[in-house]
Protein backbone atom coordinates (compact mmCIF):
# COMPACT_ATOMS: atom_id res chain seq x y z
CA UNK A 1 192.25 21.53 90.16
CA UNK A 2 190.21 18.31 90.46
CA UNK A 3 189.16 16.06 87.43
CA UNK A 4 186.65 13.14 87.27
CA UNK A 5 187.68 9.76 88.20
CA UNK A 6 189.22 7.17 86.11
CA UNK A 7 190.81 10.04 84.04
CA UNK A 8 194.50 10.13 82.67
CA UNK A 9 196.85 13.02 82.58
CA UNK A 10 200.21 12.26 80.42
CA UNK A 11 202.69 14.67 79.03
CA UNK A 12 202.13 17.71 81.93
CA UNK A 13 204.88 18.79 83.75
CA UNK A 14 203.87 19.92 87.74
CA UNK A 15 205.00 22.54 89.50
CA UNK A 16 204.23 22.09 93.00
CA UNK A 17 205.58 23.44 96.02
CA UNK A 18 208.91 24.00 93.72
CA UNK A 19 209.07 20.48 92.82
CA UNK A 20 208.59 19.58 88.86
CA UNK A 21 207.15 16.48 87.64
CA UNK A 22 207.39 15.67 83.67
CA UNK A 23 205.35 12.51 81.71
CA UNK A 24 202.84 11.90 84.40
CA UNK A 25 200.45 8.88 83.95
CA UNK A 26 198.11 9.04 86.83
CA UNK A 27 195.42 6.48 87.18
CA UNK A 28 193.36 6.40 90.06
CA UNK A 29 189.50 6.07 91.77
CA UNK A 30 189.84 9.17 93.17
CA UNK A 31 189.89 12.98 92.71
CA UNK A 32 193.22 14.55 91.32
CA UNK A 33 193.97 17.78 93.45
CA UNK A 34 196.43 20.34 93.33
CA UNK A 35 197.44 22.57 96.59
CA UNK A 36 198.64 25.69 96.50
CA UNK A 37 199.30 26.41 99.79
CA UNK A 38 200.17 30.19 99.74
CA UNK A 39 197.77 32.87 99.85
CA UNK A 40 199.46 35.93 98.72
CA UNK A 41 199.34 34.56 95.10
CA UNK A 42 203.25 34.17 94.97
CA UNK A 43 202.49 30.51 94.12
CA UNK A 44 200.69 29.00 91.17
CA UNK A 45 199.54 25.97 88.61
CA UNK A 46 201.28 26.20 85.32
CA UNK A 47 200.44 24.58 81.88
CA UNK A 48 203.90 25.16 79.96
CA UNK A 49 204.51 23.95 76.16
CA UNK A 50 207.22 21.30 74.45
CA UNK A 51 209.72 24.33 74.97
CA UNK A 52 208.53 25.06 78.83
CA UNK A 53 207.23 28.28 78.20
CA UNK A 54 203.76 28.71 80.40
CA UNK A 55 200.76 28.88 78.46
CA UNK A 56 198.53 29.02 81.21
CA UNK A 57 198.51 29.66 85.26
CA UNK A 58 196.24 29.92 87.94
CA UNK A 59 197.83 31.67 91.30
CA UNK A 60 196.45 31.11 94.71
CA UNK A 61 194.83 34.32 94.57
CA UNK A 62 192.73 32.42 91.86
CA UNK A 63 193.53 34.70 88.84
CA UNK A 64 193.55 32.36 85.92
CA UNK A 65 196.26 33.48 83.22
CA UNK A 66 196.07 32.57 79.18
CA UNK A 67 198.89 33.42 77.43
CA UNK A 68 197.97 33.60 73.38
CA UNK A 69 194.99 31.91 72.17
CA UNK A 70 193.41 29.24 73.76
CA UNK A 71 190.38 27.19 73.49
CA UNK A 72 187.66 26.09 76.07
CA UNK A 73 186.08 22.58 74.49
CA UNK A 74 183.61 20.72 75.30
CA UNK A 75 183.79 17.06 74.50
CA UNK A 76 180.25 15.56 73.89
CA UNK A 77 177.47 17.02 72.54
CA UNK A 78 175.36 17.25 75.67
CA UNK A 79 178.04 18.72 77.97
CA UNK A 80 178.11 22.55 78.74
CA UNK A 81 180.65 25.12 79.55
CA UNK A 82 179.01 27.03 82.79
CA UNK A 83 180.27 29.86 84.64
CA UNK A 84 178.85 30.37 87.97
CA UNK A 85 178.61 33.90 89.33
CA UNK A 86 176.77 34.49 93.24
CA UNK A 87 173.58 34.83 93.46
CA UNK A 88 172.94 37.50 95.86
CA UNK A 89 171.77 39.78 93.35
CA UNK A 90 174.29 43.19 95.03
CA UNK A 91 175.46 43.14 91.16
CA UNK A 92 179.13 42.84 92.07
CA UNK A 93 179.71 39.42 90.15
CA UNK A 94 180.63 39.65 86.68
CA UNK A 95 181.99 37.86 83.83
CA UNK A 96 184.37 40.08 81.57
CA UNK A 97 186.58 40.33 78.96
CA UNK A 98 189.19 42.79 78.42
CA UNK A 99 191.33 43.70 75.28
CA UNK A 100 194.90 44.06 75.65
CA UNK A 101 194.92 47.34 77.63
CA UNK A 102 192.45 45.94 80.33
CA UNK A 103 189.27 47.36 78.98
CA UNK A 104 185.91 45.64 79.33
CA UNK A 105 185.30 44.58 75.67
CA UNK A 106 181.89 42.55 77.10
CA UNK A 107 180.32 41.88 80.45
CA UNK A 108 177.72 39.78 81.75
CA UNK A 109 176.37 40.96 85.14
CA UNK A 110 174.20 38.55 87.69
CA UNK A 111 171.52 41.01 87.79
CA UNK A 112 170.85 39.95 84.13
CA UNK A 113 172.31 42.87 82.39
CA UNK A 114 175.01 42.03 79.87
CA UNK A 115 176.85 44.77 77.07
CA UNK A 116 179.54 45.59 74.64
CA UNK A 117 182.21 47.85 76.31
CA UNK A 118 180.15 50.56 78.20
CA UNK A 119 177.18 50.22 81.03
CA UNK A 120 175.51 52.84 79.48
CA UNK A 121 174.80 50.68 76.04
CA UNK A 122 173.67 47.69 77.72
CA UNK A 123 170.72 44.41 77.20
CA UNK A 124 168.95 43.55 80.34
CA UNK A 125 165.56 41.49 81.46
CA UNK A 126 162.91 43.32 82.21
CA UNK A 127 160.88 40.80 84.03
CA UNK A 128 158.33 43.43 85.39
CA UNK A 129 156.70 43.89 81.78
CA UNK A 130 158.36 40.33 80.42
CA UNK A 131 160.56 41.66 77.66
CA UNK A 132 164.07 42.68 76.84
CA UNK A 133 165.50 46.37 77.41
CA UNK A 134 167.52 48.25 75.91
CA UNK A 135 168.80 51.05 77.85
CA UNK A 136 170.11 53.43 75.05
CA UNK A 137 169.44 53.85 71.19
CA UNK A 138 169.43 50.27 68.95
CA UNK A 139 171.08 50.70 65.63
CA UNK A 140 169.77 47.83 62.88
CA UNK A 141 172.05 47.81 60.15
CA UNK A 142 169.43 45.64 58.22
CA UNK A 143 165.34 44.71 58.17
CA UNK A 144 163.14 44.93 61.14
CA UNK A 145 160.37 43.27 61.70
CA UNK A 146 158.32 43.41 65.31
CA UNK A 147 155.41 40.71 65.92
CA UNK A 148 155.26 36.69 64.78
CA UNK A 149 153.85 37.01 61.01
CA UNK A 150 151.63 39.85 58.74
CA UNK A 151 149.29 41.48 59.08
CA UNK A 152 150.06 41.69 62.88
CA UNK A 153 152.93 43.13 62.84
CA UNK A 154 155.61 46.36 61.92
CA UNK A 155 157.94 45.41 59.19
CA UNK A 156 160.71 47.39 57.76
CA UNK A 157 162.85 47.38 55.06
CA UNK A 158 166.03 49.18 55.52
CA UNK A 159 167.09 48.44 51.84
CA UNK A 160 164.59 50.50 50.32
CA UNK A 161 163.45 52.33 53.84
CA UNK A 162 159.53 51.10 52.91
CA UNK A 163 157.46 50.34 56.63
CA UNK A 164 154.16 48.54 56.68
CA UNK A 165 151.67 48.50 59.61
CA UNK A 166 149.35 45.58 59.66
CA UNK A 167 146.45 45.21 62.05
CA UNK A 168 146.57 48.35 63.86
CA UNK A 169 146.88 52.13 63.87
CA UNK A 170 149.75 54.39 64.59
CA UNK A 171 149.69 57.02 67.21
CA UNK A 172 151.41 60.71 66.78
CA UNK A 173 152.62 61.88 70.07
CA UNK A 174 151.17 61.73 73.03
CA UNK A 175 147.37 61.03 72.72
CA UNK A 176 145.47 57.87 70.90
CA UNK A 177 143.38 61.02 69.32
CA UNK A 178 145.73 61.74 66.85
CA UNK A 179 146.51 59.07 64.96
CA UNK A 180 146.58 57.54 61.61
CA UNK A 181 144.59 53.69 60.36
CA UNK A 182 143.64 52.01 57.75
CA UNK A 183 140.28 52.35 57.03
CA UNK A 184 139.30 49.91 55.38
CA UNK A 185 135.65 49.79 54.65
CA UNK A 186 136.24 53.11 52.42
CA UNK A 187 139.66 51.88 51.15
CA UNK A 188 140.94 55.43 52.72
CA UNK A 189 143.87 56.62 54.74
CA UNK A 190 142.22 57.75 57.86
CA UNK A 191 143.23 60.37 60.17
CA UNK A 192 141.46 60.48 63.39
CA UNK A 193 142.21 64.33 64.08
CA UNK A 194 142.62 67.52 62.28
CA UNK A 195 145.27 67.31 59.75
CA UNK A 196 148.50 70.15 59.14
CA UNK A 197 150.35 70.19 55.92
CA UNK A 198 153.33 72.98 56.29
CA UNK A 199 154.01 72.10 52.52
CA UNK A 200 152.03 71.32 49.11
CA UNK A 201 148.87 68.88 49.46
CA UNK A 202 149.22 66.32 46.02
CA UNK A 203 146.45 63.74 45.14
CA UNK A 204 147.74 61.81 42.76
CA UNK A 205 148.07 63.45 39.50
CA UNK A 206 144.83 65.10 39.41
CA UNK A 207 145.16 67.60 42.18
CA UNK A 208 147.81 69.26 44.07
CA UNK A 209 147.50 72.56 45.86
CA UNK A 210 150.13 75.29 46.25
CA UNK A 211 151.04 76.83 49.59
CA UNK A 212 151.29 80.60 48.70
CA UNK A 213 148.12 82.54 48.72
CA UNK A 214 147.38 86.34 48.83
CA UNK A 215 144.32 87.89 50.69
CA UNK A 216 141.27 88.09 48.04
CA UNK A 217 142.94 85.58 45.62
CA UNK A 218 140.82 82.13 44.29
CA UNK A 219 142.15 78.80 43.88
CA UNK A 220 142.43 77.71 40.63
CA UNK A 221 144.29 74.79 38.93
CA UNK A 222 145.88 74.15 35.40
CA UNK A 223 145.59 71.04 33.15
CA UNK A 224 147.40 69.40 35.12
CA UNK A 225 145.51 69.67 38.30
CA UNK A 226 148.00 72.13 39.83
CA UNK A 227 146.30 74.37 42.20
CA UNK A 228 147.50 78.02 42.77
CA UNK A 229 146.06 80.58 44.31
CA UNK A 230 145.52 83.74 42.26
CA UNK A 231 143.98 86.68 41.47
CA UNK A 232 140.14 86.64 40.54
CA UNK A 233 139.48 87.01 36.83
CA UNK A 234 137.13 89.46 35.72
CA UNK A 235 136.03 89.99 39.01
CA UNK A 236 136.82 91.76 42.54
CA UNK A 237 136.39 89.69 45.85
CA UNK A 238 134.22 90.25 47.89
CA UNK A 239 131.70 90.97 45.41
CA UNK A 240 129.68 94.34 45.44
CA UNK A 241 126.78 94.37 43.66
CA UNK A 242 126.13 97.87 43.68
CA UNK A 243 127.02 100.30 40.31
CA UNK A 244 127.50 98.44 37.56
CA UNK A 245 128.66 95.33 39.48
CA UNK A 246 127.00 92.14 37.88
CA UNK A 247 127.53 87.98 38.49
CA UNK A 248 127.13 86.65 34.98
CA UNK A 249 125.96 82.90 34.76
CA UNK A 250 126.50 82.06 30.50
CA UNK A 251 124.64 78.67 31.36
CA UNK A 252 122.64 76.71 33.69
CA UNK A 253 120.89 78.26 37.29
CA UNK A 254 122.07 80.32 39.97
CA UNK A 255 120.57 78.36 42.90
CA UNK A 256 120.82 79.38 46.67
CA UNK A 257 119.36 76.90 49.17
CA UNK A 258 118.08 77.11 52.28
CA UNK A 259 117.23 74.44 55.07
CA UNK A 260 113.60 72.54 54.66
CA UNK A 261 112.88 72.37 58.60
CA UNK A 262 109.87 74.64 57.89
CA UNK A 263 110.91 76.75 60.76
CA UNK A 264 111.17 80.11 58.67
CA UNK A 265 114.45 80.86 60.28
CA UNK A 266 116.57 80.32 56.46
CA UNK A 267 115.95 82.81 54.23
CA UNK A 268 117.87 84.64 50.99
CA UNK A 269 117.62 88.32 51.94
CA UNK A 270 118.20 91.53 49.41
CA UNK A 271 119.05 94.31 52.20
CA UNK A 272 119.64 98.17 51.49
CA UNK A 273 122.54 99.89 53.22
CA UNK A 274 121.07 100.05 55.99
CA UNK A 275 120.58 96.31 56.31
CA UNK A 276 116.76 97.29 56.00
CA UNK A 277 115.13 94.21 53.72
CA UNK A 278 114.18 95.10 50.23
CA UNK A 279 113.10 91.22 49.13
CA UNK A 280 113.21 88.16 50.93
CA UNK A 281 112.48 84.67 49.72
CA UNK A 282 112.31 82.24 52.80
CA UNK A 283 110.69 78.69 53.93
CA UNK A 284 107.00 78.45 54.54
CA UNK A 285 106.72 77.30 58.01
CA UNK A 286 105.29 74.06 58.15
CA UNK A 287 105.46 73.67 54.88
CA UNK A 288 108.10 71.44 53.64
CA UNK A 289 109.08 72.25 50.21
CA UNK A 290 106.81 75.57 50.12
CA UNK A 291 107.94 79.30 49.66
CA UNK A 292 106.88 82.73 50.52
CA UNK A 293 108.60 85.80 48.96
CA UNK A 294 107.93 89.46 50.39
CA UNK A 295 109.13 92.82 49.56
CA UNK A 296 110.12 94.73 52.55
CA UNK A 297 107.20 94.12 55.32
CA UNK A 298 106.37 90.52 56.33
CA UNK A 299 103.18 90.96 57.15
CA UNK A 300 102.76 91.79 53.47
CA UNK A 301 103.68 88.80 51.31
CA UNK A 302 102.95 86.25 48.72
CA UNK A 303 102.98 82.57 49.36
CA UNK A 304 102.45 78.93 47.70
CA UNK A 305 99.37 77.27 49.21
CA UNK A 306 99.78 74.15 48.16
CA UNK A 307 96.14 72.71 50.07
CA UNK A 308 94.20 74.82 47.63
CA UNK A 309 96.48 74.90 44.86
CA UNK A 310 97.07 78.53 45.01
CA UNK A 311 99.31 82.00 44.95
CA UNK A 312 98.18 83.31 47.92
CA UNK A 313 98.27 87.19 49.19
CA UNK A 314 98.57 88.14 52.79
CA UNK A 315 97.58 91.59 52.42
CA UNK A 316 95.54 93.53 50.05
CA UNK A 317 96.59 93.80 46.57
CA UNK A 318 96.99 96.87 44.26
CA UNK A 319 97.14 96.63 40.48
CA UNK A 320 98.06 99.73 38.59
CA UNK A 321 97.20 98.83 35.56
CA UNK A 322 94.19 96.71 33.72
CA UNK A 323 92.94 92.85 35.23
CA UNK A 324 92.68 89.84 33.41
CA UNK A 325 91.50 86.51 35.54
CA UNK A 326 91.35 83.81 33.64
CA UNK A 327 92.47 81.94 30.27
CA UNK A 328 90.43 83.90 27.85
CA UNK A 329 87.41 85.36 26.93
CA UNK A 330 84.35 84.56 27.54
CA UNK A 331 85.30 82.59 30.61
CA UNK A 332 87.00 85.24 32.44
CA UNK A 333 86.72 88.44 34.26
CA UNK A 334 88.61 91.88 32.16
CA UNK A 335 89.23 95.46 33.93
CA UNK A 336 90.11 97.96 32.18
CA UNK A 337 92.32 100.81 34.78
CA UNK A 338 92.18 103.66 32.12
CA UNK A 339 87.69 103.78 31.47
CA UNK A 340 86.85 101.92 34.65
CA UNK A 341 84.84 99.28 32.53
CA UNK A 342 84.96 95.86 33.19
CA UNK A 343 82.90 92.90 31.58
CA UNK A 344 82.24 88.80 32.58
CA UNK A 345 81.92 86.33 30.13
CA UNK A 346 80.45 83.08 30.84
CA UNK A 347 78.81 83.98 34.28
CA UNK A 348 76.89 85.67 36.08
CA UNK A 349 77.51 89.26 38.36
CA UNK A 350 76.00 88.91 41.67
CA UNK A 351 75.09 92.11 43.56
């Protein structure tokens, strides 16, 4: 033991080399030492109390004993307490404390690891990526919060278990193409990938859709935006238009659209059972905006030509019963099917 010079020690009582020593005022400009001179650790230093009980020892095998509490201080306020382990880095230095049975309650290795009780559960540097480690599972009995200040940063609240992401997206397993972000110009929720819902999908209080569904069954929803899937009203699915089948609009237009490329390759088709076409209403190529309807052949057809302003026919044209072209008479052209008469008002007949 050595202590700085110009220091007192009064009321100790030595034991060295067998010899005791009470009421000791030493005084001197040099080091204090005591020598234990046997290396077996069948010698010691003792610090006994008023009633010479020992309080503390340190044997020459250097095992320091404390017997009850005891306190380390520190007198000033820019002095330190250090313990200096080697610095060969073979992990085999450590600072520990036991409990009463000689357990490690907490250790702090050289190799920067330090932990409560087990190895296994243990704090260490990880100076390769520059942060801390944990080398099993952290339990946080309160709030969490991960990054210097919002919106850059995870908070959460174990209180009410709310979380808030700021500033960035959160990935779902292993790939950065599935995840969920903020997006923010649409004031959505967006998912970057296709989205699975193994229960009910609810939107608010205006929509929420049921999970059980039935081949052939709609989806339809009550007042309160509940959606179920059931059976089709009035109707069977798919629909068959043949018998007595019908689609019944009470209001407005039944409208089917087709693509205005112009290419003629969109068209709603009527087909017999043998997928033969009966009527056909399709694009005018080159045309934007312009129909043609034909029944059955193609190459027989009526069209808009919108140029000349006209209905035009591809083929000839058969009328079964009389002709009218025109407004009204005198200033159009009349044929009359049943005599074989016609007349021209207005004009002339050129042979």
């Amino acid at each position: 033991m050595s202590t700085s010079k110009n220091k007192f020690l009064t009321g100790v009582k030595l034991l060295v080399m067998g010899m005791a020593f009470r009421n000791i005022l030493y005084s001197s400009p040099v080091d204090m030492r005591v020598e234990l001179i046997s290396s077996d650790g069948s010698t010691r230093f003792e610090v006994q109390d008023s009633a010479q009980a020992r309080v503390m020892s340190v044997d020459s095998d250097g095992n320091v004993v404390a017997l009850g509490t005891f306190t380390v201080r520190v007198i000033g306020s820019t002095s330190n307490v250090t313990i200096l382990l080697d610095t060969d880095n073979n992990e085999d230095a450590e600072f520990i404390i036991n409990n009463s049975a000689g357990l490690a309650c907490f250790v702090i290795r050289e190799d920067f690891n330090f932990w409560p009780r087990a190895f296994e559960r243990r704090f260490y540097d990880d100076a390769a990526n520059f942060t801390l480690g944990i080398s099993t599972h952290a339990y946080i009995a309160g709030d969490l919060a991960v990054g210097a200040a919002f919106p850059n940063r995870l908070e959460f609240w174990s209180g009410t278990g709310d979380m808030r992401v700021g500033g960035g997206d959160i990935q779902i397993g292993p790939s950065w193409g599935r995840r969920i972000y903020d997006d923010a110009a649409n004031y959505t929720l967006g998912v970057s990938t296709n989205l699975y819902v193994a229960g009910r999908v609810h939107a608010g209080s205006s929509f929420r859709l049921g999970t059980t569904a039935t081949a052939g069954q709609v989806l339809t929803t009550n007042a309160d935006g509940i959606g179920t899937w059931q059976a089709a009203a009035g109707v069977t699915l798919p629909i068959d238009a043949r018998g007595d089948s019908a689609v019944i609009v009470s209001t407005g237009d039944v409208r089917v659209r087709v693509d205005s490329d112009g290419n003629e390759d969109k068209a709603f088709v009527v087909a017999d059972s043998g997928n033969n076409a009966i009527f056909a209403a399709i694009e005018r190529a080159g045309v934007s905006g312009s129909g043609e309807v034909h029944l059955g052949n193609y190459s027989r057809r009526m069209y808009d030509d919108p140029t000349n302003r006209l209905l035009g026919i591809s083929t000839h044209a058969y009328i079964a019963g009389d002709l009218a072209v025109g407004a009204a008479f005198p200033n159009r052209l009349e044929f009359w099917s049943g005599t074989g008469d016609m007349r021209v008002g207005g004009g002339d007949i050129q042979i």
